[in-house]
N, C-alpha and C. Protein backbone atom coordinates (compact mmCIF):
# COMPACT_ATOMS: atom_id res chain seq x y z
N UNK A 1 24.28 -12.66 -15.85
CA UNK A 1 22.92 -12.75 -16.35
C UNK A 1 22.10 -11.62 -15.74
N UNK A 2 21.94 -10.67 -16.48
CA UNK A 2 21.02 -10.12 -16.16
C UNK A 2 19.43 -10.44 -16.02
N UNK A 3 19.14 -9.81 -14.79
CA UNK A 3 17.50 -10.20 -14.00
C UNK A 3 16.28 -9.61 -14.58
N UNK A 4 15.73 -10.00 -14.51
CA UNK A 4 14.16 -9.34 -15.20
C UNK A 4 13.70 -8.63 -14.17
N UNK A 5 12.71 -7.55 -14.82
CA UNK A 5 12.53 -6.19 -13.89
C UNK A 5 11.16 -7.11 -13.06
N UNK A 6 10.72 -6.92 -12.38
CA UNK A 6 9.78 -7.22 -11.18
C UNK A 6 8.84 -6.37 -11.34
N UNK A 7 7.10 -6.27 -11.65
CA UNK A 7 6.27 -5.57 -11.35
C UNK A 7 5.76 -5.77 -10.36
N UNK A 8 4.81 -5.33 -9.90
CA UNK A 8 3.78 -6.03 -8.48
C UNK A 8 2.65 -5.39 -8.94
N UNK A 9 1.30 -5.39 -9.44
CA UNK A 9 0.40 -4.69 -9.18
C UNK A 9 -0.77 -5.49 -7.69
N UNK A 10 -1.80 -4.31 -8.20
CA UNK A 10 -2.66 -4.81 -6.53
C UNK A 10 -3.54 -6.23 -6.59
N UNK A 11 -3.79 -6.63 -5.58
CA UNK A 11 -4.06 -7.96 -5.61
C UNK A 11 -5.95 -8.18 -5.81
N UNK A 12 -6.29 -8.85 -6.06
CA UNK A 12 -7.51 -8.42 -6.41
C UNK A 12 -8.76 -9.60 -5.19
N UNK A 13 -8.17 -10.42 -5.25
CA UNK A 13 -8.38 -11.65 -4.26
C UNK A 13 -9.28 -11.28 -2.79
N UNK A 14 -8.09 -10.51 -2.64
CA UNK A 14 -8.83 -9.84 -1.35
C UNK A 14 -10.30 -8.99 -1.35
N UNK A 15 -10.86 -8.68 -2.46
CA UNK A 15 -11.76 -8.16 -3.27
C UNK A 15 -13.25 -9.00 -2.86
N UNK A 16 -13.16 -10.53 -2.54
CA UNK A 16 -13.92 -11.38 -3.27
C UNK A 16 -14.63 -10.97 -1.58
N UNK A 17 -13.96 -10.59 -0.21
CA UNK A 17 -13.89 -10.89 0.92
C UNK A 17 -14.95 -9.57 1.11
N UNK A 18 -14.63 -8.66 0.53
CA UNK A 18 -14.62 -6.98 0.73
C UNK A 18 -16.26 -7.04 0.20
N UNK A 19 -16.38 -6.99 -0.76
CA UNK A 19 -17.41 -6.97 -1.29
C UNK A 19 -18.99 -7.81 -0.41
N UNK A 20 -19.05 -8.99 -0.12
CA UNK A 20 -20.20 -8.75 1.08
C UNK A 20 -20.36 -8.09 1.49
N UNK A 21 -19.26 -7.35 2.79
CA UNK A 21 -19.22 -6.68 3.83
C UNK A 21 -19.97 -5.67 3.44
N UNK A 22 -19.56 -4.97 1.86
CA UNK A 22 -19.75 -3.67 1.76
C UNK A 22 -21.47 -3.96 1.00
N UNK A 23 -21.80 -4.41 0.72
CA UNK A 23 -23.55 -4.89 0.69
C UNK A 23 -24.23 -5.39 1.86
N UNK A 24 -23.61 -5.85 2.95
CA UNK A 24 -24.28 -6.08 4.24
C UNK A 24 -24.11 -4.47 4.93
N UNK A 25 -23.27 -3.50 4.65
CA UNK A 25 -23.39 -2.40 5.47
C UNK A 25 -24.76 -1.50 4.47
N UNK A 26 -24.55 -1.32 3.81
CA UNK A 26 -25.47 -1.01 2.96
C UNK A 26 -26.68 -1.37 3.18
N UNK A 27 -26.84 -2.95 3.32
CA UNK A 27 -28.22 -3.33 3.20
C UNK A 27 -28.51 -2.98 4.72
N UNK A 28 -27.99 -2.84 5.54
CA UNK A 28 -28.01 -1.94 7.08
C UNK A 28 -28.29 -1.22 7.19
N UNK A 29 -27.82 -0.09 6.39
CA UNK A 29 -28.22 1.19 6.12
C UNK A 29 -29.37 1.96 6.05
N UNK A 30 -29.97 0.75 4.77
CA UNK A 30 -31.00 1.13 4.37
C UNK A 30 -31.96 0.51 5.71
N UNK A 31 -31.95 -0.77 6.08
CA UNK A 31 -32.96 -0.98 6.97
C UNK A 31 -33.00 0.11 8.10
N UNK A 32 -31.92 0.60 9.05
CA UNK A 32 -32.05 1.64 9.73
C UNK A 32 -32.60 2.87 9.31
N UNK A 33 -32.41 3.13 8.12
CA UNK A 33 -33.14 4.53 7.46
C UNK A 33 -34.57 4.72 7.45
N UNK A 34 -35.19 3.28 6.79
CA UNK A 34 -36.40 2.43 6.90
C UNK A 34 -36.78 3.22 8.38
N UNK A 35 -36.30 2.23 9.08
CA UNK A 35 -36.94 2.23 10.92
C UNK A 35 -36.82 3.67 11.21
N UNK A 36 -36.28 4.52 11.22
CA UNK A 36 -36.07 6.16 11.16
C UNK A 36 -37.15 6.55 10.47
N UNK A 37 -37.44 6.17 9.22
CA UNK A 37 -38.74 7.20 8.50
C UNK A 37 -40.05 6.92 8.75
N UNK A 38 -40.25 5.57 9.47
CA UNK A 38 -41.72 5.02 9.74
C UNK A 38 -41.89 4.98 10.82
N UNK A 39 -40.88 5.20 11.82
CA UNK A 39 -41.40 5.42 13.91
C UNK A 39 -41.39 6.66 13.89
N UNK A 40 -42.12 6.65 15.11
CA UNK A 40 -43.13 7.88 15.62
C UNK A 40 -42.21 7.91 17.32
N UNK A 41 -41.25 7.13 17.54
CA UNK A 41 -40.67 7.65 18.81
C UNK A 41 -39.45 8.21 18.25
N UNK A 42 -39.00 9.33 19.33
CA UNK A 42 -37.94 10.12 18.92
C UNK A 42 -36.73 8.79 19.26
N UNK A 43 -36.57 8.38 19.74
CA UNK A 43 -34.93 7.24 20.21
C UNK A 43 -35.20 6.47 18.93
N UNK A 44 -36.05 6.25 18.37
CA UNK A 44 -35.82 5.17 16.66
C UNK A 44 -35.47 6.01 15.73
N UNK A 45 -35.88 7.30 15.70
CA UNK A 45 -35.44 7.87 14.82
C UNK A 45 -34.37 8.42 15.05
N UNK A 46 -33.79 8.76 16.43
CA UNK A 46 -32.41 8.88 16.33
C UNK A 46 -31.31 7.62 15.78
N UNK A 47 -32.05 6.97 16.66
CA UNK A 47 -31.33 5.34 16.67
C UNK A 47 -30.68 4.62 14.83
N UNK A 48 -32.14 5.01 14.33
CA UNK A 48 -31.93 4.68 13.05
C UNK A 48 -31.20 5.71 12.15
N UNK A 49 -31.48 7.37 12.33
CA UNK A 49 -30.70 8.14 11.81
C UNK A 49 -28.98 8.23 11.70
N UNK A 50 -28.71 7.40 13.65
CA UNK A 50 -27.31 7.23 13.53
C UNK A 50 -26.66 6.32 12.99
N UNK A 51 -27.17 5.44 12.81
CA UNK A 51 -26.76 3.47 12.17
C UNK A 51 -26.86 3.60 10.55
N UNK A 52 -27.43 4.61 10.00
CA UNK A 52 -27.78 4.59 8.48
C UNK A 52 -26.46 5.49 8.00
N UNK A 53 -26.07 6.97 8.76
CA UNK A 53 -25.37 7.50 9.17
C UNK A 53 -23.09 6.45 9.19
N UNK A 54 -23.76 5.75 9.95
CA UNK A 54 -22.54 5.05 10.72
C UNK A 54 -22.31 4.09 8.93
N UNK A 55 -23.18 3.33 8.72
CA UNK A 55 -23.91 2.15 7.75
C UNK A 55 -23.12 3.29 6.43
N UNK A 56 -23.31 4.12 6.13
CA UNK A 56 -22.88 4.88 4.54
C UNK A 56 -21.38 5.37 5.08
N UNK A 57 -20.87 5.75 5.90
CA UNK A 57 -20.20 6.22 6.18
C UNK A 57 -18.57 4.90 6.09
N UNK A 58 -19.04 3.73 6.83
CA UNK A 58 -18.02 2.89 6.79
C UNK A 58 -18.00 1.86 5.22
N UNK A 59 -19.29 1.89 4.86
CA UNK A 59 -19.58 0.96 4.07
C UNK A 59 -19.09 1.94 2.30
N UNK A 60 -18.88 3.31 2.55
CA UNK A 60 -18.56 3.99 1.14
C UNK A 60 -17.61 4.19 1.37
N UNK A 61 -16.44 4.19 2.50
CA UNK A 61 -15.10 4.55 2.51
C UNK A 61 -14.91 3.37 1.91
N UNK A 62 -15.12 2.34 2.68
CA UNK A 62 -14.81 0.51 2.03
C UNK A 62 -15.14 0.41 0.88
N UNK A 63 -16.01 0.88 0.50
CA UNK A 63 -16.78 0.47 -1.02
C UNK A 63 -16.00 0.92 -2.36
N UNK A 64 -15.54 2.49 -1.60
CA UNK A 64 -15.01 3.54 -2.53
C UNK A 64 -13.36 2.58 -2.87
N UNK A 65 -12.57 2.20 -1.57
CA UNK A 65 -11.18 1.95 -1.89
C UNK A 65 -11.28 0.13 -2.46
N UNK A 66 -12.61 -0.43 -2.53
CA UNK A 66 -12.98 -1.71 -3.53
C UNK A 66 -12.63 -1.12 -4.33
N UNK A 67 -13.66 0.16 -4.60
CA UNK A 67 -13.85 0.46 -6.44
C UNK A 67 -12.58 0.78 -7.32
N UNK A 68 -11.85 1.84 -6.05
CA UNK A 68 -10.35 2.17 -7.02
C UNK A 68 -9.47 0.64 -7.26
N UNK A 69 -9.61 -0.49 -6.39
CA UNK A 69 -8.67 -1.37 -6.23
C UNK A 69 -9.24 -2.77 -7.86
N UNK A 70 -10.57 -2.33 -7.54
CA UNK A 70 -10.84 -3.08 -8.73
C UNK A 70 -10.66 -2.72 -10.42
N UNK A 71 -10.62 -1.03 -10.27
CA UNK A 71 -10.38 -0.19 -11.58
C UNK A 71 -9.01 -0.12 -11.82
N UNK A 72 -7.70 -0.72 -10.86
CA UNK A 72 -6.25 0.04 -11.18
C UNK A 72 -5.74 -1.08 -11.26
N UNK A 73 -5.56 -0.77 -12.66
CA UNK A 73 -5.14 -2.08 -13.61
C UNK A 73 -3.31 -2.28 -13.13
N UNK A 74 -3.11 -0.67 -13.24
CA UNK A 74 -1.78 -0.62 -13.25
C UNK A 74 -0.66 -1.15 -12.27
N UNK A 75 0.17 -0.81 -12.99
CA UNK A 75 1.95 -1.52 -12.01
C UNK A 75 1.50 -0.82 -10.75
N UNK A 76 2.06 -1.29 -9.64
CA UNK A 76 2.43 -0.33 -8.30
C UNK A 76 3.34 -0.05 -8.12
N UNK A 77 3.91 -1.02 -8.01
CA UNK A 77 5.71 -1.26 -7.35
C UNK A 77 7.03 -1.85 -8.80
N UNK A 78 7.75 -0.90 -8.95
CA UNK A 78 8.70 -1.49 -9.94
C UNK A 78 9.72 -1.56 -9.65
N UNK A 79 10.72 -2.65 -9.29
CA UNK A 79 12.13 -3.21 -8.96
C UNK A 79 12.48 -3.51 -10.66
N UNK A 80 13.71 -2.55 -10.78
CA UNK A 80 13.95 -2.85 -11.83
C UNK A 80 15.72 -2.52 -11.56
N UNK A 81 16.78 -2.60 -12.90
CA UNK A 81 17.80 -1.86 -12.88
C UNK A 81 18.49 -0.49 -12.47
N UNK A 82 17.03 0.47 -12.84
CA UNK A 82 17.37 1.50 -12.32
C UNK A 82 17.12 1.74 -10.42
N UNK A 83 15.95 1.18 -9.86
CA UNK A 83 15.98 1.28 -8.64
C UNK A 83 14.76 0.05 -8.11
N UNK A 84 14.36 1.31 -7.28
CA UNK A 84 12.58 0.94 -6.82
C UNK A 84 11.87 1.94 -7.05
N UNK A 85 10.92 1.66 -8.12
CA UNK A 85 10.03 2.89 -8.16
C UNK A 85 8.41 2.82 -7.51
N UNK A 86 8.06 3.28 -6.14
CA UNK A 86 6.92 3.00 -5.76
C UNK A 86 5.70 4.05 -6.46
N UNK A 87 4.68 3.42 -7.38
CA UNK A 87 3.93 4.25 -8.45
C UNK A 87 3.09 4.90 -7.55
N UNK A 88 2.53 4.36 -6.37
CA UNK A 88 1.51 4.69 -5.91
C UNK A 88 1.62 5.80 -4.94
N UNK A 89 2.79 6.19 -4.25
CA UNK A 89 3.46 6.73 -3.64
C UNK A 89 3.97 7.99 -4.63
N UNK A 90 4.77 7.72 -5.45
CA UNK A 90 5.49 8.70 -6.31
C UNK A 90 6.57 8.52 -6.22
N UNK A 91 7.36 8.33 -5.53
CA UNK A 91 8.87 8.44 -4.86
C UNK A 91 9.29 7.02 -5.97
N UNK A 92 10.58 7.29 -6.37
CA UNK A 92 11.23 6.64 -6.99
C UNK A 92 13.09 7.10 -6.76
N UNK A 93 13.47 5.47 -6.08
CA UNK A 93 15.06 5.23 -5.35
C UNK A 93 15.61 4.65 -6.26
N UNK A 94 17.18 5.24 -6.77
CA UNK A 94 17.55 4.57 -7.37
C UNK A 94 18.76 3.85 -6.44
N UNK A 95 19.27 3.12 -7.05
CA UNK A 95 20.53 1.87 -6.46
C UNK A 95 20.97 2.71 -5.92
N UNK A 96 22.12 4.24 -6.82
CA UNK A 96 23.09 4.36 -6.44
C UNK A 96 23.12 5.29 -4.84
N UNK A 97 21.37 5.33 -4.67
CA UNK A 97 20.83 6.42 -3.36
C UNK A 97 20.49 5.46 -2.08
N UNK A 98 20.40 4.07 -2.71
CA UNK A 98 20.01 3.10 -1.52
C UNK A 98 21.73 2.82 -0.62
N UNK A 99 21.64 2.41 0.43
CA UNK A 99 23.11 2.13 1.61
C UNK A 99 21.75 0.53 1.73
N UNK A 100 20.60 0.39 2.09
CA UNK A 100 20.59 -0.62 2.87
C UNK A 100 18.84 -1.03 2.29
N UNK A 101 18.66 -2.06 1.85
CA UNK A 101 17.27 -2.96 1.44
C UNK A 101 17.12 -4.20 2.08
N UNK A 102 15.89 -4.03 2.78
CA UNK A 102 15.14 -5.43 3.02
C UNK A 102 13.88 -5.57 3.51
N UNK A 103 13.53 -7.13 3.61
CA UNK A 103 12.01 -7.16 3.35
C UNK A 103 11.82 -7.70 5.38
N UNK A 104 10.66 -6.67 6.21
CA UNK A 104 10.15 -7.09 6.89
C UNK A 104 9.50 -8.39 7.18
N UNK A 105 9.91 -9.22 8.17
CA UNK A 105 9.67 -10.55 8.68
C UNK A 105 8.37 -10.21 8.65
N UNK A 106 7.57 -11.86 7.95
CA UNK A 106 6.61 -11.62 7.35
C UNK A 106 5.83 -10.89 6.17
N UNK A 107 7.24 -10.13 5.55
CA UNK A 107 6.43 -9.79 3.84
C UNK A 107 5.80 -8.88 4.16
N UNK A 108 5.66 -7.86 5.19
CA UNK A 108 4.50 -6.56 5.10
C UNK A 108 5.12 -5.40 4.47
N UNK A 109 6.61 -5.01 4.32
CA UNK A 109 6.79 -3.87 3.84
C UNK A 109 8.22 -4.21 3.90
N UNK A 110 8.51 -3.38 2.44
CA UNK A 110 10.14 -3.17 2.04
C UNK A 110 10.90 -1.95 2.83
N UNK A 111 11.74 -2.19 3.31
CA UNK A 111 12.36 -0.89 3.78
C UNK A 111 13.32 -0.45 3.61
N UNK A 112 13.73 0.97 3.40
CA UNK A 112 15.29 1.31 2.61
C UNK A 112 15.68 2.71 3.62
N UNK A 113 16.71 2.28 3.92
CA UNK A 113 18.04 3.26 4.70
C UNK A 113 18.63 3.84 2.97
N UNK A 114 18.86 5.33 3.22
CA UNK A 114 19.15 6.02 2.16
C UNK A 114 20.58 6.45 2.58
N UNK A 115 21.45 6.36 1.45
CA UNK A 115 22.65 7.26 1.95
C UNK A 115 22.77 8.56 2.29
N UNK A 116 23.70 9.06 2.97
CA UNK A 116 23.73 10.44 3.75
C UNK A 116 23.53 11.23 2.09
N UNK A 117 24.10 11.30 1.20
CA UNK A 117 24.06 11.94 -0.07
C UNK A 117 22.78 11.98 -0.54
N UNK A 118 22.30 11.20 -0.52
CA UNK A 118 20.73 11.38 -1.48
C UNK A 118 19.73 11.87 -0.06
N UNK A 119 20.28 11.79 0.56
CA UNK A 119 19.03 12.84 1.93
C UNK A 119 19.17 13.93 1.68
N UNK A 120 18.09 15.16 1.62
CA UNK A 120 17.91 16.71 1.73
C UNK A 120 19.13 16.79 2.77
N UNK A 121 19.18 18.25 2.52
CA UNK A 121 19.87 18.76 4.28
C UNK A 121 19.15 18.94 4.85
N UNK A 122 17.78 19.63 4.51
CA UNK A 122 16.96 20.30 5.62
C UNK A 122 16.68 18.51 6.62
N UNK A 123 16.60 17.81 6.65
CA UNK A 123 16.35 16.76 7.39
C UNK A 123 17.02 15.61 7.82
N UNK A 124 18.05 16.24 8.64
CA UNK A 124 18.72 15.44 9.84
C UNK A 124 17.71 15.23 10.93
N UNK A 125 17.24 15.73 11.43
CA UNK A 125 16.40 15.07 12.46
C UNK A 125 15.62 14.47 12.34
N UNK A 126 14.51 14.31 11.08
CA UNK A 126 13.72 13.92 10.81
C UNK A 126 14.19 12.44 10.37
N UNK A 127 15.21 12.25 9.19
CA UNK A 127 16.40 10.95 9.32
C UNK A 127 16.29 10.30 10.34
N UNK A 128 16.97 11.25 11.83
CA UNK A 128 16.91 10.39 12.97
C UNK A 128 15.76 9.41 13.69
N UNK A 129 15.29 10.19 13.24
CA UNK A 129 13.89 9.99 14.42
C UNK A 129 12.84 9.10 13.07
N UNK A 130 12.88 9.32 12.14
CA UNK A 130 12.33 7.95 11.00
C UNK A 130 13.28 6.17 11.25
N UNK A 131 14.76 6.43 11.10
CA UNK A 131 15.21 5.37 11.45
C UNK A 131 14.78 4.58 12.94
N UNK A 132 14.65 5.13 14.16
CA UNK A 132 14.61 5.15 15.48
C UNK A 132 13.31 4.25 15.52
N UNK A 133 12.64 5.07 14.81
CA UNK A 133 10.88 4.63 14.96
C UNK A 133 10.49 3.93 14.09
N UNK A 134 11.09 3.98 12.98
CA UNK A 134 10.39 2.54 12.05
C UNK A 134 11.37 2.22 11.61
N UNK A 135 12.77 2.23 11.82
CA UNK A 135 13.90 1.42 11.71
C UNK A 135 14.52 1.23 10.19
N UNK A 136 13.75 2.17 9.35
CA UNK A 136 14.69 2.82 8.06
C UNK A 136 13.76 4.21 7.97
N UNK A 137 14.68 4.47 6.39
CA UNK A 137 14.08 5.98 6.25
C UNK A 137 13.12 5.99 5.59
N UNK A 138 12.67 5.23 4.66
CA UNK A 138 11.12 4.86 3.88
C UNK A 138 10.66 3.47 4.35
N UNK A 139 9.55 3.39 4.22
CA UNK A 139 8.98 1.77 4.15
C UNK A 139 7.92 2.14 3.26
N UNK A 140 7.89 0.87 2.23
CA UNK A 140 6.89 0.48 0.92
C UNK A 140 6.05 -0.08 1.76
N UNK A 141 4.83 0.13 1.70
CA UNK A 141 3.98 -1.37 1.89
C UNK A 141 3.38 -2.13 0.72
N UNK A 142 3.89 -3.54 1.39
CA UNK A 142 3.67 -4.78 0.03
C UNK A 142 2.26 -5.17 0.43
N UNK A 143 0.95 -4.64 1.44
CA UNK A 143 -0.22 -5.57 1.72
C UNK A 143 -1.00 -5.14 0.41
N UNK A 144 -1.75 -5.68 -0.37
CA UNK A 144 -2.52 -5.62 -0.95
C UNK A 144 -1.90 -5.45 -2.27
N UNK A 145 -0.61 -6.02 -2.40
CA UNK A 145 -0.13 -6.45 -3.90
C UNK A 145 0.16 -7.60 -3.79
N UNK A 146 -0.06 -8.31 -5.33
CA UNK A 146 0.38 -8.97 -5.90
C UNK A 146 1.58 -9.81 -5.85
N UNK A 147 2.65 -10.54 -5.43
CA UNK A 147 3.46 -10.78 -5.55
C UNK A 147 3.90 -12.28 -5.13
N UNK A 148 5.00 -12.61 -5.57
CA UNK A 148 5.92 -13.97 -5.66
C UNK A 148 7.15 -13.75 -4.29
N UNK A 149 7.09 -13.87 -2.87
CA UNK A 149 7.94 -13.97 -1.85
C UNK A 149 9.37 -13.76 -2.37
N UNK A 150 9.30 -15.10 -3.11
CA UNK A 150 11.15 -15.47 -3.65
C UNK A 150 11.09 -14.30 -4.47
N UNK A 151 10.31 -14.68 -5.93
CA UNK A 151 10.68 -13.71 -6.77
C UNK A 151 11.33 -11.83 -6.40
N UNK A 152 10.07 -11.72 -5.32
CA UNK A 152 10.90 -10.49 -4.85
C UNK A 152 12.01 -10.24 -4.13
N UNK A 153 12.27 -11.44 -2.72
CA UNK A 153 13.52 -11.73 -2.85
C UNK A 153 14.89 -11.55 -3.61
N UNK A 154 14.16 -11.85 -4.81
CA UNK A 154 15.59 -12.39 -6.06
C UNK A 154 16.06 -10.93 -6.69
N UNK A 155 14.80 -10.05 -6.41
CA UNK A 155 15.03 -9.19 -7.34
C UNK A 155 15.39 -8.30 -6.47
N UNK A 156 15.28 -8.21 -4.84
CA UNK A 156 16.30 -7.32 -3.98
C UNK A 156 17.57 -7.76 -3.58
N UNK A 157 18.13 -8.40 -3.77
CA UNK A 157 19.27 -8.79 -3.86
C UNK A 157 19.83 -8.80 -5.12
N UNK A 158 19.59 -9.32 -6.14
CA UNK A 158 19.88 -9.26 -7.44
C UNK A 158 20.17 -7.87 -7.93
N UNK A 159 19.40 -6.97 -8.25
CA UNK A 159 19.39 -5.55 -8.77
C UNK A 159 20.34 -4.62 -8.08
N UNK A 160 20.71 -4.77 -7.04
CA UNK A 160 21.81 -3.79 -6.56
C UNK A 160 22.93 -4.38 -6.84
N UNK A 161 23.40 -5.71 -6.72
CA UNK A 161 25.01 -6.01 -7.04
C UNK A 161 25.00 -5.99 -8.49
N UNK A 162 23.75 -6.19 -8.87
CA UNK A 162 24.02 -6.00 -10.57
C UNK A 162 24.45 -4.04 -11.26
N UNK A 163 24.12 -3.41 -10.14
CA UNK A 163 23.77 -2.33 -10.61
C UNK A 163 25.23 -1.57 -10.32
N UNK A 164 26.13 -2.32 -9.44
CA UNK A 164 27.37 -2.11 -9.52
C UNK A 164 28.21 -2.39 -10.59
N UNK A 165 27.39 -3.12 -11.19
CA UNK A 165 28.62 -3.79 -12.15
C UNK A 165 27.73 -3.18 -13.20
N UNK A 166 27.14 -2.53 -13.36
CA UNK A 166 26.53 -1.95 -15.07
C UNK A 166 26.79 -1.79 -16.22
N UNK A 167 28.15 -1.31 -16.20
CA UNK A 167 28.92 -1.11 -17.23
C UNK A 167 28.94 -2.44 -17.92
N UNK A 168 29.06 -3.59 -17.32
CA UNK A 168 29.49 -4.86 -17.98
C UNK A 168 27.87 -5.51 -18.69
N UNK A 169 26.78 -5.00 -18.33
CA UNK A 169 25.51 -5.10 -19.20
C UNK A 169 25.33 -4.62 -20.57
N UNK A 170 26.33 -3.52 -20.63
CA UNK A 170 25.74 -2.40 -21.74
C UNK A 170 26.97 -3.02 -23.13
């Protein structure tokens, strides 16, 4: 039986959390800007120049990666027959380049050991010292998608022994 391909897109949930924050920095902002344009001592107007400063600065990085997370409709992550294709990333593994898949205790990120064949040459050391330190040669991160535990489960295990046997699909 062949498995159904697995999407993941981004999760939106986390959204509902984000969004105060990023109107309480804001509405900060502005009050410090306020206190900056109407005192007459130099320490308020620094005071307030830096907090309005600090206030746009954390509150539009946050605001900005809401806005893309609420506009991107699209797939992220695709486990399918042919591999893993991470969209957001670019990089796309197929089966026959993976030696080793699995999911970090606790669900934070997929990680894949690549066979010696599908590695560049120029990067043996870099190989080394990626496995050493984060204990494969890529890691996906799964925070802020979408997804079913098992289901993804099913579909990393599933898709590679299936992908041995291919011929018998077609």
């Amino acid at each position: 039986m062949k498995p159904e391909a697995l999407h993941l897109r981004r999760s939106r949930w986390t959204l509902v959390f984000t969004l105060p924050f990023v109107v309480f920095m804001l509405a900060g902002g502005i009050w410090a800007l306020v206190i900056a344009l109407t005192s007459d001592e130099r320490i308020w107007i620094a005071v307030g120049c830096f907090f309005a400063f600090a206030a746009l600065c954390i509150g539009g990085a946050i605001g900005k990666g809401m806005w893309e997370a609420l506009s991107d409709r699209g797939v992220a992550l695709i486990i399918d027959e042919e591999g893993v294709n991470d969209v957001r990333g670019g990089r796309a593994f197929a089966w026959s380049e993976i030696e080793r898949i699995g999911i970090v205790a606790g669900g934070a990120r997929i990680l894949l050991n690549l066979k010696a064949s599908a590695m560049p040459a120029d990067t043996g050391l870099q190989h080394g010292i990626r496995r050493l330190v984060g204990g494969a040669d890529h890691a996906i991160e799964l925070r802020g998608l979408s997804y079913s535990p098992r289901a993804l489960d099913f579909a990393l295990k599933a898709f590679p022994r299936n992908a041995a046997s291919r011929s018998t699909w077609r």
